[in-house]
Protein backbone atom coordinates (compact mmCIF):
# COMPACT_ATOMS: atom_id res chain seq x y z
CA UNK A 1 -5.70 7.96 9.91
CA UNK A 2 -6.36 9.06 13.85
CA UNK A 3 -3.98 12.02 14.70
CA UNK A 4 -2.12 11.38 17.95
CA UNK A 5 -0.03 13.82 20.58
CA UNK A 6 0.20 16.42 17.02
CA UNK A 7 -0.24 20.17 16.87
CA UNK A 8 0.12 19.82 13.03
CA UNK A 9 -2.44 19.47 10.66
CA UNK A 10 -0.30 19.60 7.29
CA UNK A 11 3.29 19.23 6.03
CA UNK A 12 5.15 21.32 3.56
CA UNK A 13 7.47 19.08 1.71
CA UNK A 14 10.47 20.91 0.24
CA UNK A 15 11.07 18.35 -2.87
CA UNK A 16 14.11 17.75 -4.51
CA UNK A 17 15.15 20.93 -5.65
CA UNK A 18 14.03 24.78 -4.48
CA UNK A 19 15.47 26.43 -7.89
CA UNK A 20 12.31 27.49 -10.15
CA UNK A 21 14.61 26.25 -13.52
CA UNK A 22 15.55 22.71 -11.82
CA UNK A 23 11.67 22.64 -10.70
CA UNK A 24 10.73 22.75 -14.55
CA UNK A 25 13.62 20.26 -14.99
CA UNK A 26 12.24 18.09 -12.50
CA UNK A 27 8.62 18.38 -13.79
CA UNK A 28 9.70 17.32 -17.37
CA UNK A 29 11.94 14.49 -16.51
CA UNK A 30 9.94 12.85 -13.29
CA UNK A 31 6.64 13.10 -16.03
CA UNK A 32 8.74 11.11 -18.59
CA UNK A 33 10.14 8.71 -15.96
CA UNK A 34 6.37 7.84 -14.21
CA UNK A 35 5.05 7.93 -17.70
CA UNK A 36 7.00 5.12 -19.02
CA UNK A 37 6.91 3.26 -15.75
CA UNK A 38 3.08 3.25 -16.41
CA UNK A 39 3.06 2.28 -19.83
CA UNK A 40 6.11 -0.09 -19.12
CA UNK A 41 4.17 -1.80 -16.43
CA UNK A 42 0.85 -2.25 -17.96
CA UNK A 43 2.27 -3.36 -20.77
CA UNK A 44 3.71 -5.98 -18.74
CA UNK A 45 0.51 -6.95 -16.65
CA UNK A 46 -1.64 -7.01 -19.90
CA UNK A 47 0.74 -9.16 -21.98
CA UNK A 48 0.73 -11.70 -19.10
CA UNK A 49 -3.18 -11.33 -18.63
CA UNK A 50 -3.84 -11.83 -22.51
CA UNK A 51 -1.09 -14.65 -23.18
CA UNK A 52 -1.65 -18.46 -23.10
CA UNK A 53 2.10 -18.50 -23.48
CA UNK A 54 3.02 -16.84 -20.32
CA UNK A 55 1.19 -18.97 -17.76
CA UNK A 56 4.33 -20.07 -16.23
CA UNK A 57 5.15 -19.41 -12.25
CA UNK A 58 7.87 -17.03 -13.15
CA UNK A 59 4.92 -14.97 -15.45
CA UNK A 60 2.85 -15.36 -12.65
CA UNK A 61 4.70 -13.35 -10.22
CA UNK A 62 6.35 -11.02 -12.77
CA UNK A 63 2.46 -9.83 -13.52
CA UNK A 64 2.35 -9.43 -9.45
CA UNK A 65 6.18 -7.40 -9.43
CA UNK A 66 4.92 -5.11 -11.96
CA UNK A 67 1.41 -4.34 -10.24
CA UNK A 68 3.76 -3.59 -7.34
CA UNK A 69 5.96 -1.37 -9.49
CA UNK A 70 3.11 0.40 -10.99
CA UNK A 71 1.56 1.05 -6.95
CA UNK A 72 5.23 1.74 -5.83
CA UNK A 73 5.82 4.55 -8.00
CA UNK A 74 2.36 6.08 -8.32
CA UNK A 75 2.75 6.16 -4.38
CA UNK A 76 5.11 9.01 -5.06
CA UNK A 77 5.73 9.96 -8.57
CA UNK A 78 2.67 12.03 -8.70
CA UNK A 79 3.14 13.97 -5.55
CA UNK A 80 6.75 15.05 -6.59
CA UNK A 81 5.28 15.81 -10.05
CA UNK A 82 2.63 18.40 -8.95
CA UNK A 83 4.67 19.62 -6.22
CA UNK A 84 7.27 20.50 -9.16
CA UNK A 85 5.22 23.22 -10.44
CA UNK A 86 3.30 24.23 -6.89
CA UNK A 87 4.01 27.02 -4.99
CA UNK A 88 3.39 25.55 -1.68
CA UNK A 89 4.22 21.84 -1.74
CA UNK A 90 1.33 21.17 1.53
CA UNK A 91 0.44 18.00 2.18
CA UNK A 92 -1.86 16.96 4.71
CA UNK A 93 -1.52 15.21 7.88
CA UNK A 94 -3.88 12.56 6.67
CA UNK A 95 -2.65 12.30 3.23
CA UNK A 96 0.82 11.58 4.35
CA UNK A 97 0.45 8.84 6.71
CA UNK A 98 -1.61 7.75 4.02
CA UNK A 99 1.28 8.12 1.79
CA UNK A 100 3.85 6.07 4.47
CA UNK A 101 1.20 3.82 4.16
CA UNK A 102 1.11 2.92 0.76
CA UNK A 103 4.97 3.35 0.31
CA UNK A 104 5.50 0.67 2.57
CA UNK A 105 3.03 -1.73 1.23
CA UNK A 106 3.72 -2.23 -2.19
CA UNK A 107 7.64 -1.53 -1.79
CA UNK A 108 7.29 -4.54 0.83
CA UNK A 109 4.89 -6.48 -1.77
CA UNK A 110 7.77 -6.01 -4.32
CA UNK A 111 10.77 -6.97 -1.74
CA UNK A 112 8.53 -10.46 -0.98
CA UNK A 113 7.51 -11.23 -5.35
CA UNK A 114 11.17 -11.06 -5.57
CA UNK A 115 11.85 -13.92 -3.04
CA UNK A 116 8.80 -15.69 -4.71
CA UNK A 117 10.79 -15.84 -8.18
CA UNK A 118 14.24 -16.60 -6.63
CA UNK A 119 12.36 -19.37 -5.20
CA UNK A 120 10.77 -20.12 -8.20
CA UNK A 121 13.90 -20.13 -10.25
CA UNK A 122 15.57 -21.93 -7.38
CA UNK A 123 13.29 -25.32 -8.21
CA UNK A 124 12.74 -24.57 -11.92
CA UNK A 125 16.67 -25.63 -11.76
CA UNK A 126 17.28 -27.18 -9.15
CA UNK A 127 14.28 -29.23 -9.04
CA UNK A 128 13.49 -29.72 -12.00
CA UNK A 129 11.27 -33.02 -12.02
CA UNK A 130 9.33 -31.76 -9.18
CA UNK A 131 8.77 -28.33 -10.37
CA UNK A 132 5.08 -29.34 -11.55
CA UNK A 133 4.03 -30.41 -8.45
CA UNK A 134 5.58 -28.06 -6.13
CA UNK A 135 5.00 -24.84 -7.96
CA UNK A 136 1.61 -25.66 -8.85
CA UNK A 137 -0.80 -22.40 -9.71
CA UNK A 138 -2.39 -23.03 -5.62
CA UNK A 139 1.04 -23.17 -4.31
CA UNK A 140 1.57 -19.66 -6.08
CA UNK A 141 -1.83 -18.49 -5.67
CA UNK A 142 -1.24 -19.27 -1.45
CA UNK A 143 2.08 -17.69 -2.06
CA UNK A 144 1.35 -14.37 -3.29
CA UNK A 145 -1.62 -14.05 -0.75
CA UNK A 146 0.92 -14.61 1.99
CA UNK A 147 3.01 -11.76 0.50
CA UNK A 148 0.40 -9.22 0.32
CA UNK A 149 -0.43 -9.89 4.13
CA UNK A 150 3.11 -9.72 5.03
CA UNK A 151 3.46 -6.83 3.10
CA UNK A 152 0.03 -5.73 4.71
CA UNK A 153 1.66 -6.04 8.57
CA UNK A 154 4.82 -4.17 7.97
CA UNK A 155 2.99 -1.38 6.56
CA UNK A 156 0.35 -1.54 9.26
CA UNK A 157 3.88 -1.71 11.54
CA UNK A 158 4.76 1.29 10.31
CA UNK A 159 1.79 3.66 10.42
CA UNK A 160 1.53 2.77 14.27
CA UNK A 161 5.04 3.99 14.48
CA UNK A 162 4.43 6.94 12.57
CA UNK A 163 1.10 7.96 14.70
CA UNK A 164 3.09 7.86 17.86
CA UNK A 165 5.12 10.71 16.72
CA UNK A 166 4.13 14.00 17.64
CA UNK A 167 4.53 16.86 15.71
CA UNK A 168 4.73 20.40 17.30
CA UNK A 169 6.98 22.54 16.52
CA UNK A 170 8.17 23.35 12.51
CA UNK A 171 6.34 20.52 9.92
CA UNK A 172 8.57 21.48 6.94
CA UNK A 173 10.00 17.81 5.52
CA UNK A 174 13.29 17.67 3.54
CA UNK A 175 11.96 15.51 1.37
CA UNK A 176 9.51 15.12 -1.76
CA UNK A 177 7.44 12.43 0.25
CA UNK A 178 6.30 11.20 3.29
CA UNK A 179 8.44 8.62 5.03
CA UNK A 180 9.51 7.30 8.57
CA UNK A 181 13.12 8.80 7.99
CA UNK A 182 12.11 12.91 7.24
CA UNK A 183 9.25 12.48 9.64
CA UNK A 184 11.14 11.43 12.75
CA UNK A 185 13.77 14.73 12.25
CA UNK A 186 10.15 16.54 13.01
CA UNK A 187 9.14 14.36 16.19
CA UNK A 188 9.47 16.59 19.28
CA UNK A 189 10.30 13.45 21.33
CA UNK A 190 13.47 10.83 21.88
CA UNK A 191 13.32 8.95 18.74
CA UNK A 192 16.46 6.48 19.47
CA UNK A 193 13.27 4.09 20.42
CA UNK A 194 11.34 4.34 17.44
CA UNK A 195 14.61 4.66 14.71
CA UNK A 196 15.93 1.00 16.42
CA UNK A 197 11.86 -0.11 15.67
CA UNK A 198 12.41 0.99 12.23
CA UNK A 199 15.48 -0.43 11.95
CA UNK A 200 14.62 -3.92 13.18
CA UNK A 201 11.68 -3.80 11.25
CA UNK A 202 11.97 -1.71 7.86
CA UNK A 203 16.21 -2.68 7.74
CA UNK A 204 15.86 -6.03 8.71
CA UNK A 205 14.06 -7.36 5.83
CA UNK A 206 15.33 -5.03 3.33
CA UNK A 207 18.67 -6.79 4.48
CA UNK A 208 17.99 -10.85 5.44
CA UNK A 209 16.17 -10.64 2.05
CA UNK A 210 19.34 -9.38 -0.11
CA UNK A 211 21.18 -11.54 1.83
CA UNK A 212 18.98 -14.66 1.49
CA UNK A 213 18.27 -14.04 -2.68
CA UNK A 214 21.43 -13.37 -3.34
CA UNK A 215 22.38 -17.06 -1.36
CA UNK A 216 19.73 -18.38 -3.43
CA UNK A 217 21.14 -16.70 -6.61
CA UNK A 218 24.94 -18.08 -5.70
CA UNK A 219 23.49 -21.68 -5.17
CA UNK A 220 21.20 -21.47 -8.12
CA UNK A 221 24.39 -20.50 -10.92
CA UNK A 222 26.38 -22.74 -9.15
CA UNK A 223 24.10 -25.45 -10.44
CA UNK A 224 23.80 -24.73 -13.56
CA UNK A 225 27.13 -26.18 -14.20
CA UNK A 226 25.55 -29.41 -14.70
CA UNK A 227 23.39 -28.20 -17.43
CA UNK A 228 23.79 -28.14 -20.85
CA UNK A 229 25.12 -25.21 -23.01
CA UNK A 230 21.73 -23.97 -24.10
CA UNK A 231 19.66 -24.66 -20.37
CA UNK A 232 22.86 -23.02 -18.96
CA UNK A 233 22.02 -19.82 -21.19
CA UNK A 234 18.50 -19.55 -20.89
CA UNK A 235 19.05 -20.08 -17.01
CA UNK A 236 21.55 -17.12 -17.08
CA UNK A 237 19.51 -15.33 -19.42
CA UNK A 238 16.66 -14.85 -16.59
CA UNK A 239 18.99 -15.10 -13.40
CA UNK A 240 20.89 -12.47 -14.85
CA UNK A 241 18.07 -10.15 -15.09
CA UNK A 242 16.63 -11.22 -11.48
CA UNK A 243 19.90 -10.45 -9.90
CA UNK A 244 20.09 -6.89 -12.05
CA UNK A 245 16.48 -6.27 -10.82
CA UNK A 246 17.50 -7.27 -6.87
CA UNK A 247 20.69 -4.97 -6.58
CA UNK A 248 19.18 -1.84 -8.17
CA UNK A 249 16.17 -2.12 -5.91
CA UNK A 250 18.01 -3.88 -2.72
CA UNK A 251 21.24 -0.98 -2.49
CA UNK A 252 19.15 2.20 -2.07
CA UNK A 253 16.70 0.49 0.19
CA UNK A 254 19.47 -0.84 2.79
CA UNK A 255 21.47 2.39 2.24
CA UNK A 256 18.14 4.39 3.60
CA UNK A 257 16.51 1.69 6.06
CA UNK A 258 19.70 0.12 8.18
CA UNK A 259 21.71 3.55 9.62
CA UNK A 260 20.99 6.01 12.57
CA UNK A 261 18.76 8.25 12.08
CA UNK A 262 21.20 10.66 10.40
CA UNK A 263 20.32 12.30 7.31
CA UNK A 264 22.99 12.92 4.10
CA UNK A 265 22.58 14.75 0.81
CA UNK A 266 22.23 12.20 -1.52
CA UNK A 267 19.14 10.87 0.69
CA UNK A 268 16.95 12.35 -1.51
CA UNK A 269 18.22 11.17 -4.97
CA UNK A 270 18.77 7.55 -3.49
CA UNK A 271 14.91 7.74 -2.56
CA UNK A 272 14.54 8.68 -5.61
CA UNK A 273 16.00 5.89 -7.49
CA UNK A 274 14.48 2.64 -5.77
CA UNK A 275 11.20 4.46 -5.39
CA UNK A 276 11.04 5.44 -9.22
CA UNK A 277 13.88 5.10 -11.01
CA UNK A 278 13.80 1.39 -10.21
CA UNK A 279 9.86 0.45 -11.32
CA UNK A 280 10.88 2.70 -14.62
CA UNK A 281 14.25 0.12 -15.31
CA UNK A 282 12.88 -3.47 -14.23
CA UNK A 283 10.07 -3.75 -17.11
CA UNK A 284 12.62 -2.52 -19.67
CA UNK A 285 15.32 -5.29 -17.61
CA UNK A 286 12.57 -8.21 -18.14
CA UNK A 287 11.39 -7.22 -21.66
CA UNK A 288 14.86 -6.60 -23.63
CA UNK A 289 16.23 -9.52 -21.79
CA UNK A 290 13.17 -12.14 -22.09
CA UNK A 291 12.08 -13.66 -25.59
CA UNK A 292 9.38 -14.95 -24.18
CA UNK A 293 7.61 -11.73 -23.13
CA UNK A 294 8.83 -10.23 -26.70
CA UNK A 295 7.20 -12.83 -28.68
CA UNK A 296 3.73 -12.13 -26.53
CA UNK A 297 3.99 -8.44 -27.02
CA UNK A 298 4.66 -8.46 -30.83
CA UNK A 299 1.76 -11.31 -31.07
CA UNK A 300 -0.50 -9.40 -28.85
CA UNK A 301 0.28 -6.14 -30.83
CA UNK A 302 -0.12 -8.07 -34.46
CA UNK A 303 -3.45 -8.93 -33.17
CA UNK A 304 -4.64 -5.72 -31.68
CA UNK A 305 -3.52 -3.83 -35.24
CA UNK A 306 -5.47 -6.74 -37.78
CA UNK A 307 -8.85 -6.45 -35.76
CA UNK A 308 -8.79 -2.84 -36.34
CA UNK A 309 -7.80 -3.26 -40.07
CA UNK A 310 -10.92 -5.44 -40.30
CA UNK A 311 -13.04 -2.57 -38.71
């Protein structure tokens, strides 16, 4: 990253909490959280890899929303883990565009899967004699390669906005990341400009896409009153846990992406919970909710545990 119009070489970001006991807290419960988002996730993306059952469209981009979890958090997890037990929480001026960087990929990357399996769901019941044909594996295969260079651009959208700010005067951030919002209370410049860029860009399709899955959702249970009793359950079943999965992730990000740039306490803690709390929930969401992905994991583990009986 090429530093631009800055005096500042490195950031010190104050985390969540300054208290040395709630820093121990933080440590403990943030390591539990990104440890089980981990596990959760892989166990996800490996169940899918391994299974000849789960080589549906809806498996196909649930393996892509949990590589996106598992990028998502590890984007910031980490940082606010060391940074828990550090002295001096410094970050580098490098290291934290980097950081914007990343944050805004794979949280795009998950915002666009999501759309992919409304749309998914949206034939698999609406359509469902043409479902073969239209959401064939190159039709998903196109799909997700279109989301990753969507995602790709607004991230690339972002770090231009974020070199253009200088930096020359204090370069503590009230935050326990990098991000657009924290960095532009440090810009020694009129930021109304680059907040309504943000905005239109980082607000806009946080927003048009709740608005357009949850339209998709609405149409797609309306539906499903022409189904029978057990399609009708299923169908809820796995809307139910899609629509779970969209709100948790879809409230904090419009909360934090669609305002003047005005900061409030709970800023942090919202960050907190689409950024981690949310890739932590949505493999537990899909798994206790999804018989399908059960079955895989229990067969996968019953074959895992008899080859190394026969060792």
């Amino acid at each position: 990253m090429t530093q631009q119009n800055s005096s500042v070489t490195e950031f010190i970001l104050l985390g969540l909490t300054q208290d040395p006991m709630r820093q121990k807290i933080v440590f403990v419960l943030f390591f539990i959280f990104y440890g089980g988002t981990v596990m959760g996730n892989l166990l996800i993306i490996v169940t899918i890899k391994s299974s000849q059952t789960l080589g549906s469209p809806m498996y196909f981009f649930l393996f892509y929303l949990s590589l996106a979890d598992f990028c998502f958090s590890t984007s910031a997890a980490p940082r606010l883990i060391v940074d828990a037990l550090s002295a001096k929480k410094i970050i580098s001026y490098n290291e934290c565009m980097t950081q914007v960087f990343a944050l805004h990929l794979f949280g795009c990357m998950e915002i666009f899967v999501l759309i992919l399996m409304a749309v998914d769901r949206y034939v698999a019941i609406c359509k469902p004699l043409q479902y073969p044909t239209i959401m064939r594996r190159q039709v998903c295969i196109i799909l997700i390669i279109l989301a990753w260079i969507g995602s790709f651009i607004h991230s690339m959208a972002q770090i231009i906005l974020a070199l253009k700010l200088p930096f020359c005067g204090p370069n503590l951030i009230d935050h326990y990341c990098c991000d657009m919002q924290p960095l532009l209370k440090l810009a020694c410049m009129d930021i109304y400009v680059i907040n309504l860029l943000l905005v239109s860009n980082s607000g806009a399709i946080c927003s048009s896409s709740f608005v357009i899955l949850m339209i998709s959702y609405i149409v797609i249970l309306h539906s499903l009153r022409n189904h029978s009793a057990e399609g009708r359950k299923k169908a809820l079943s796995t809307c139910t846990s899609h629509i779970t999965v969209v709100i948790l992730f879809f409230g904090p990000c419009i909360f934090i992406y669609t305002r003047p740039p005005t900061t409030f306490p709970m800023d942090k803690m919202v960050s907190v919970f689409y950024t981690i709390g949310t890739p932590f929930l949505n493999p537990l969401i899909y798994t206790l909710r999804n018989a399908e992905v059960k079955n895989a994991m229990r067969k996968l583990w019953l074959i895992k545990t008899s080859s190394e009986s026969k060792r």
